[in-house]
C-alpha atoms as a PDB file:
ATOM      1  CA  UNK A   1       0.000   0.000   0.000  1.00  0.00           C
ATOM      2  CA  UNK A   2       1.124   3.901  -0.449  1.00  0.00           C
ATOM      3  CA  UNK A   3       2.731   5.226   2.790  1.00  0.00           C
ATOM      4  CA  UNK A   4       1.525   9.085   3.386  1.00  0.00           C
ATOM      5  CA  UNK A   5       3.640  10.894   5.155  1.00  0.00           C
ATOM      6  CA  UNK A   6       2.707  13.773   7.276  1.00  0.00           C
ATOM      7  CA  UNK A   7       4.371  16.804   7.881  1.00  0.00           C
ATOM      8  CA  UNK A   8       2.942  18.734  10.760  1.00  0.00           C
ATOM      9  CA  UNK A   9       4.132  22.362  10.788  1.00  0.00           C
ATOM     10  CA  UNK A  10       6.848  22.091   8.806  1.00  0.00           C
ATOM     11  CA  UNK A  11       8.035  25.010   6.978  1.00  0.00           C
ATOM     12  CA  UNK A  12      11.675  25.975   4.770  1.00  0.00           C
ATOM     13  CA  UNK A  13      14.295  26.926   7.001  1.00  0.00           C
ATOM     14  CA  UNK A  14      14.585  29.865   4.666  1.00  0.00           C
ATOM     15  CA  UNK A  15      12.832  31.556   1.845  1.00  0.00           C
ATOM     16  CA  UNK A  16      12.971  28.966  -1.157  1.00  0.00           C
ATOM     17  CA  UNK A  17      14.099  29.917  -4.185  1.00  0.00           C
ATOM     18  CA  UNK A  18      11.040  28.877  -6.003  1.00  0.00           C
ATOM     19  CA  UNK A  19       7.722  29.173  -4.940  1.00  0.00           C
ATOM     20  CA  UNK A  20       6.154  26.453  -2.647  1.00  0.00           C
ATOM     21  CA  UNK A  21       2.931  24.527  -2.855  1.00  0.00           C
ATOM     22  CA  UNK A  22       1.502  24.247   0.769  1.00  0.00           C
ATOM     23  CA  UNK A  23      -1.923  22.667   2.014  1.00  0.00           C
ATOM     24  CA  UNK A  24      -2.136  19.176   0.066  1.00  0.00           C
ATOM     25  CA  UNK A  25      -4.189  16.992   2.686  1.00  0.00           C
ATOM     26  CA  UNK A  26      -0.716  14.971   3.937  1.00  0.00           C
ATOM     27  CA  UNK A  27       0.773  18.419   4.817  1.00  0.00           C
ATOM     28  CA  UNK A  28       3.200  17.896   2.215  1.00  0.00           C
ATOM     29  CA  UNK A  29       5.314  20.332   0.259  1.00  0.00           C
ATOM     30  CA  UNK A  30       5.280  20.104  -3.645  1.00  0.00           C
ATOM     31  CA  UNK A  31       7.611  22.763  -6.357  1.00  0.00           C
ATOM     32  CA  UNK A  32       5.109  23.820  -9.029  1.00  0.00           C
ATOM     33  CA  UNK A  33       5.488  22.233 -12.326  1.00  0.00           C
ATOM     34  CA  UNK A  34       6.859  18.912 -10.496  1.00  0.00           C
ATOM     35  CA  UNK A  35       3.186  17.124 -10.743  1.00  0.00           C
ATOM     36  CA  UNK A  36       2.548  18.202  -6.955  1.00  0.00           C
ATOM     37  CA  UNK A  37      -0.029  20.368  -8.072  1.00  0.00           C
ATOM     38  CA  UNK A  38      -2.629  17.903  -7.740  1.00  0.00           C
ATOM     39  CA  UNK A  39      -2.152  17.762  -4.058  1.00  0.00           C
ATOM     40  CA  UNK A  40      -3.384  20.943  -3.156  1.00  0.00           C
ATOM     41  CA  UNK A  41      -6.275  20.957  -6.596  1.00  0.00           C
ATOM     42  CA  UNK A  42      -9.845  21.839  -5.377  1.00  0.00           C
ATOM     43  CA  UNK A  43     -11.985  18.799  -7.095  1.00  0.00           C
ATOM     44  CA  UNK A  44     -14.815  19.637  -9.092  1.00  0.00           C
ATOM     45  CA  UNK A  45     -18.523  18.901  -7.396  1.00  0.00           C
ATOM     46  CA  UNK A  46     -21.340  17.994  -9.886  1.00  0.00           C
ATOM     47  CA  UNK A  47     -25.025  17.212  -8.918  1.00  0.00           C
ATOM     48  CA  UNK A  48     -27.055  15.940 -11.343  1.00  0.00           C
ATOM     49  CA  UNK A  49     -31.147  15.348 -11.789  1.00  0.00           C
ATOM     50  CA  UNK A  50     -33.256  14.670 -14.797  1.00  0.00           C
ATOM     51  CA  UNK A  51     -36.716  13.865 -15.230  1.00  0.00           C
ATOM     52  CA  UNK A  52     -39.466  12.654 -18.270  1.00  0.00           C
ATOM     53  CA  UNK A  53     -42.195  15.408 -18.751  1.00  0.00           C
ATOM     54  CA  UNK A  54     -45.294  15.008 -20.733  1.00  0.00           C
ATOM     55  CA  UNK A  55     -44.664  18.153 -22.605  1.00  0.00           C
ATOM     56  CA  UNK A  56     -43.250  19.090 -25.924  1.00  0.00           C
ATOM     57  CA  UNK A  57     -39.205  20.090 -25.550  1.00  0.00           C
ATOM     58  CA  UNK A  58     -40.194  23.722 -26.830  1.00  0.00           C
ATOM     59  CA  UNK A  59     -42.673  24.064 -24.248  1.00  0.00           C
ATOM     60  CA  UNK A  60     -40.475  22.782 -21.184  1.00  0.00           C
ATOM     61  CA  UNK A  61     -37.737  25.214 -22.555  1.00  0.00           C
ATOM     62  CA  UNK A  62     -39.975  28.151 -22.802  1.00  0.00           C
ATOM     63  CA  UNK A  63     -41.059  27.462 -19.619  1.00  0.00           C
ATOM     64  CA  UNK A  64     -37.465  26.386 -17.859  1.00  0.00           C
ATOM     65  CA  UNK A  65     -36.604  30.436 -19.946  1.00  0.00           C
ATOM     66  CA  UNK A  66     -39.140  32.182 -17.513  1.00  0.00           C
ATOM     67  CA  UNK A  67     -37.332  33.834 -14.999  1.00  0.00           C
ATOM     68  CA  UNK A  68     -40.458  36.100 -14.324  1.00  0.00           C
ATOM     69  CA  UNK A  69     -43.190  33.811 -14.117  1.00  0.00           C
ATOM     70  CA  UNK A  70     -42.567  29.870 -14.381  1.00  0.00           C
ATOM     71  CA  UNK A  71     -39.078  29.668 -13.101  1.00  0.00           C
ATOM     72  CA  UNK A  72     -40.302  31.185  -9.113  1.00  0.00           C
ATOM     73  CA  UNK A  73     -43.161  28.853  -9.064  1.00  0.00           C
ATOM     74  CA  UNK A  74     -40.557  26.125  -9.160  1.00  0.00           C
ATOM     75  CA  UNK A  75     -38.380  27.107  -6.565  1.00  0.00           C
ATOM     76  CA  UNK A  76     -38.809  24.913  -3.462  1.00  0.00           C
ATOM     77  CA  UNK A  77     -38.012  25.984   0.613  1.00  0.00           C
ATOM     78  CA  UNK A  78     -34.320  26.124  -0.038  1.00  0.00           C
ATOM     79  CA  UNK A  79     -34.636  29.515  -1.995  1.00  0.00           C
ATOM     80  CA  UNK A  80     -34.940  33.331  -1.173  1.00  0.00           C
ATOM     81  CA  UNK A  81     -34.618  36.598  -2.173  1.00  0.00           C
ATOM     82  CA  UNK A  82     -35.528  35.643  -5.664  1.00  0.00           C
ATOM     83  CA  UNK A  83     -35.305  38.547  -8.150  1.00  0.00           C
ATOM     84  CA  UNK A  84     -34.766  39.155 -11.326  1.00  0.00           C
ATOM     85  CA  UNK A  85     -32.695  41.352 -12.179  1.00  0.00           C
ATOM     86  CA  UNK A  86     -32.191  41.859 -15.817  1.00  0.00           C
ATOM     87  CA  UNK A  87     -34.467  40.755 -19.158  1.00  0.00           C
ATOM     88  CA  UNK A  88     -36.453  37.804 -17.835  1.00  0.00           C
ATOM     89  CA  UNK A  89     -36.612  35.850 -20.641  1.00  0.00           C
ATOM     90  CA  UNK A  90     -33.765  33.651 -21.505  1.00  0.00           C
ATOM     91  CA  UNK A  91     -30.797  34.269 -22.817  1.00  0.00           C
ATOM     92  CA  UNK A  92     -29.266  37.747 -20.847  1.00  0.00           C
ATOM     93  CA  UNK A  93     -31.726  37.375 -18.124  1.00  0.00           C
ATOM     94  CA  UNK A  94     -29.386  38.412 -14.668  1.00  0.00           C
ATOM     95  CA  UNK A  95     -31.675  36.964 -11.415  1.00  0.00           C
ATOM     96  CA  UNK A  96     -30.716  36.828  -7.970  1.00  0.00           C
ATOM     97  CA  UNK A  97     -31.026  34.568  -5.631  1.00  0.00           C
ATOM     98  CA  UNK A  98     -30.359  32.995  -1.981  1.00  0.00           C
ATOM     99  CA  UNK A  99     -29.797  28.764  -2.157  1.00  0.00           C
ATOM    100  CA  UNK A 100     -29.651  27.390   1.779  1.00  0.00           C
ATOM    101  CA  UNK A 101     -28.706  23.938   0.667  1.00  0.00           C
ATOM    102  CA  UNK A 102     -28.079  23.228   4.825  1.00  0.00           C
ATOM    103  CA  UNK A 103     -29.707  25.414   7.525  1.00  0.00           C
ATOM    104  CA  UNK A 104     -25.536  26.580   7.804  1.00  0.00           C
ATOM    105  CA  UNK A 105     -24.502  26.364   4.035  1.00  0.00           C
ATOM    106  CA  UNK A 106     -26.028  29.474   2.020  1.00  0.00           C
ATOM    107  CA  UNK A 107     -24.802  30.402  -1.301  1.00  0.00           C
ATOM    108  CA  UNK A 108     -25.704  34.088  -2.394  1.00  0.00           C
ATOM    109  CA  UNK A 109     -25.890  33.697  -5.846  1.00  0.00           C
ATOM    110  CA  UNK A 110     -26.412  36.040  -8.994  1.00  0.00           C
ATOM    111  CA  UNK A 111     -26.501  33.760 -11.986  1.00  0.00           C
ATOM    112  CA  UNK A 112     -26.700  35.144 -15.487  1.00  0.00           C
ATOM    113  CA  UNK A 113     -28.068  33.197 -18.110  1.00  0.00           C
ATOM    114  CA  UNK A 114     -26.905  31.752 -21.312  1.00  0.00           C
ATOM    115  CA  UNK A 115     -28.213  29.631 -24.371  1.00  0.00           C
ATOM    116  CA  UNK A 116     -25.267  28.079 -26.253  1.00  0.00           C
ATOM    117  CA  UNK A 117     -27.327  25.733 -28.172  1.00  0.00           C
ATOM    118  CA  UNK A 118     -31.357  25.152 -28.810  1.00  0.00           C
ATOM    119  CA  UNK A 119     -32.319  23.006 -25.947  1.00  0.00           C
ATOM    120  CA  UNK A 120     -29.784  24.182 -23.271  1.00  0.00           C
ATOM    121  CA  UNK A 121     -29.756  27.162 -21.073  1.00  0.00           C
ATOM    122  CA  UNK A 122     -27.109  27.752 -18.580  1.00  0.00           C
ATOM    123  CA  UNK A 123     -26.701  29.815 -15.160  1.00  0.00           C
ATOM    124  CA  UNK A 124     -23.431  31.413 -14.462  1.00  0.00           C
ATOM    125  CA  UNK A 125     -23.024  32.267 -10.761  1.00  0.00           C
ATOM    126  CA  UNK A 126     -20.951  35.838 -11.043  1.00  0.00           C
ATOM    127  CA  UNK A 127     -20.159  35.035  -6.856  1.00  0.00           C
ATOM    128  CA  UNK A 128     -18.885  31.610  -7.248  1.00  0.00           C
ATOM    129  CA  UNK A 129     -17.531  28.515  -9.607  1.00  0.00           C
ATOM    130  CA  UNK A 130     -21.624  27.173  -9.696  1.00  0.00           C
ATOM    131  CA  UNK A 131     -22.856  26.511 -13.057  1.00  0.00           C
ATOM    132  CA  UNK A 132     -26.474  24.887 -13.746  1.00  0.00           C
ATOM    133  CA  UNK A 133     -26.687  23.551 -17.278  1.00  0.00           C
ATOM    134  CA  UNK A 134     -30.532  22.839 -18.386  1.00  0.00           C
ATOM    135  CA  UNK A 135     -30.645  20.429 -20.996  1.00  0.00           C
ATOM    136  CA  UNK A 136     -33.710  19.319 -22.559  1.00  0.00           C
ATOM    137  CA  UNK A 137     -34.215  16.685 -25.555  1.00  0.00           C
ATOM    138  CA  UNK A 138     -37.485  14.806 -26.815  1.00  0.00           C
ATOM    139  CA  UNK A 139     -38.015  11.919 -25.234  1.00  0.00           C
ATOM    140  CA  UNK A 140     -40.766   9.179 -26.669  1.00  0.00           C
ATOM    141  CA  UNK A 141     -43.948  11.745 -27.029  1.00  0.00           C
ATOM    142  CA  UNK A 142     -42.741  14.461 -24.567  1.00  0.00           C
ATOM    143  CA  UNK A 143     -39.004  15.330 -23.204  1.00  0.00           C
ATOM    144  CA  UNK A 144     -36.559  14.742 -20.988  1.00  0.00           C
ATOM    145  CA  UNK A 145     -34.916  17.211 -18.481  1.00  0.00           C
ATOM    146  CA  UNK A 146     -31.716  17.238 -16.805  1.00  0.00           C
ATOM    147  CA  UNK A 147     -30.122  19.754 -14.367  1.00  0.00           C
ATOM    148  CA  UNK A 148     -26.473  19.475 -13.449  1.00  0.00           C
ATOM    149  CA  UNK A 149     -25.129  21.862 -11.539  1.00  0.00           C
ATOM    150  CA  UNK A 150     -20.797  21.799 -10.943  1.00  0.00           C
ATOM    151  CA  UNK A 151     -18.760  23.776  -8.588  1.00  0.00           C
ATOM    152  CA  UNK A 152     -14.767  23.724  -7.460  1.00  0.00           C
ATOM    153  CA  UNK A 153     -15.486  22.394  -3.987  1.00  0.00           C
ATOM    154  CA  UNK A 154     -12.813  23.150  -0.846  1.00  0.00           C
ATOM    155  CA  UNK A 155      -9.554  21.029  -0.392  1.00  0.00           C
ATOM    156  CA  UNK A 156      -8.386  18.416   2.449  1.00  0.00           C
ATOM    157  CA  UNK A 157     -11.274  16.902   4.704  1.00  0.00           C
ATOM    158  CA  UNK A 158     -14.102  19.437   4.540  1.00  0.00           C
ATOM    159  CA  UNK A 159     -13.633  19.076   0.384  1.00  0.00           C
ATOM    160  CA  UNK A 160     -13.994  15.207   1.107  1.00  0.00           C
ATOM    161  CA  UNK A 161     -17.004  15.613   3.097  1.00  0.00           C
ATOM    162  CA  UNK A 162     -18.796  18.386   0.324  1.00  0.00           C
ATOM    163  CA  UNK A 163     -17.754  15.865  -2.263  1.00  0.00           C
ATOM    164  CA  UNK A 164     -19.393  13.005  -0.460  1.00  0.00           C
ATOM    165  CA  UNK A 165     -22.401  14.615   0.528  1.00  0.00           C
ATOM    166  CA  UNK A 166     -23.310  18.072  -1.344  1.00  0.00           C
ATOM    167  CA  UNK A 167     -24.632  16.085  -4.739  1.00  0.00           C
ATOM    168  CA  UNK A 168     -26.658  14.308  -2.922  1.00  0.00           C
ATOM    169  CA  UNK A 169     -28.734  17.599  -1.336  1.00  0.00           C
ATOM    170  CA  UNK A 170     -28.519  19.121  -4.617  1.00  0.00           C
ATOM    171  CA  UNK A 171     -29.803  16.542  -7.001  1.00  0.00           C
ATOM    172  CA  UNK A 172     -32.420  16.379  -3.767  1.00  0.00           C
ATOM    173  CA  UNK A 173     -33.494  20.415  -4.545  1.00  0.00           C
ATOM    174  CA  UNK A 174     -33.713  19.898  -8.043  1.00  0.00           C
ATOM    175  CA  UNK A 175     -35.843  16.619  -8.061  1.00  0.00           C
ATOM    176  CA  UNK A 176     -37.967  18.931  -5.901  1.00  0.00           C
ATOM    177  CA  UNK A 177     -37.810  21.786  -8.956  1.00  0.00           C
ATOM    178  CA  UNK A 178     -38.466  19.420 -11.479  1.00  0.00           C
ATOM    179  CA  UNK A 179     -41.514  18.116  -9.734  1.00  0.00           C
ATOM    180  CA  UNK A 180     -42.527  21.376  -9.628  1.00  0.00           C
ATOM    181  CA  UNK A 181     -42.337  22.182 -12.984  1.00  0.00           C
ATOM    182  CA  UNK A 182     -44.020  19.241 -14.269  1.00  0.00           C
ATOM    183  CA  UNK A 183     -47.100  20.537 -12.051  1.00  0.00           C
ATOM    184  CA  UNK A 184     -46.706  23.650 -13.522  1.00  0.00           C
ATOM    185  CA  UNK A 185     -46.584  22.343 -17.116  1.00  0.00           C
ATOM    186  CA  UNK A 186     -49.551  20.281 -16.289  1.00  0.00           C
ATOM    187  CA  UNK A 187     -51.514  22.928 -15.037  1.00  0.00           C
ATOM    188  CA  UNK A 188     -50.807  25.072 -17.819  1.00  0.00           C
ATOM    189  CA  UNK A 189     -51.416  22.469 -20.781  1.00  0.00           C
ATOM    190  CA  UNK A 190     -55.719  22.164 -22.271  1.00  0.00           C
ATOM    191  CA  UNK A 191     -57.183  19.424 -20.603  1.00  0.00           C
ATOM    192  CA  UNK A 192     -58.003  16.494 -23.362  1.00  0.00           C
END
């Protein structure tokens, strides 16, 4: 097995002639450019959900595009201070908002949005590494939705433990959202 070696306040006797990469979870001290970058690396943190609707993929997207009107009726406990900021509609819009994913973990966020392709819009948090990528794509007579939302998550143990257990919470909120907006797409669509 790999030995790990731990290096409790250890520091250069004197100032290094190159600079130092401090932090990795062993304590260890890396030179930049030797491959001990990866010690000290936040790691990426995805959360992912996705959902068959009833409804058409252009319907689902127009609705998934309304920050004004569709897009607060599908926000669940976890969110406050919802406001839009900017446009409204799509591509542009700027909207604000306040994500408790734990009673102690709240992200102020202020996401604008994009629309790279037809089917896809994405949310750009301007206070953080968060991006939400909405994808939608027909799916037998109606669509399918997905949500993924990544983020560079902390180092050492606390990264561990938001890598272990963050997704989870997430992919929780947005099952909740897309619940939501299949009642909302329901509600919305002529009776037959």
């Amino acid at each position: 097995g790999a030995k790990i070696i731990v290096r409790v306040g250890m520091r250069p006797p004197v100032p290094a002639p190159f600079p130092l990469v401090w932090g990795s979870p062993a304590g260890a001290v890396g030179i930049p450019g030797a491959g001990c970058e990866r010690m000290v690396r936040m790691g990426q943190v995805t959360a992912v959900a996705q959902r068959p609707l009833g409804a058409a993929p252009e319907q689902v997207m127009t609705a998934l595009a309304d920050y004004r009107d569709t897009r607060p009726r599908m926000l669940t406990e976890h969110y406050g201070e919802y406001e839009v900021r900017e446009g409204g509609q799509g591509a542009g819009t700027v909207v604000h908002w306040r994500l408790a994913a734990t009673s102690k973990r709240v992200r102020d966020c202020l996401l604008t949005v994009s629309a790279p392709r037809d089917g896809v819009l994405v949310e750009t948090d301007a206070n953080s590494s968060m991006v939400t990528t909405w994808t939608v794509t027909p799916a037998g007579g109606g669509s399918q939705v997905r949500v993924e939302t990544t983020w560079k998550g902390a180092g050492g143990i606390g990264g561990f433990f938001e890598r272990t257990f963050a997704p989870g919470g997430l992919k929780r909120i947005h099952d909740e959202q897309l619940a939501k907006l299949e009642s909302v797409l329901s509600a919305s669509s002529p009776q037959g």
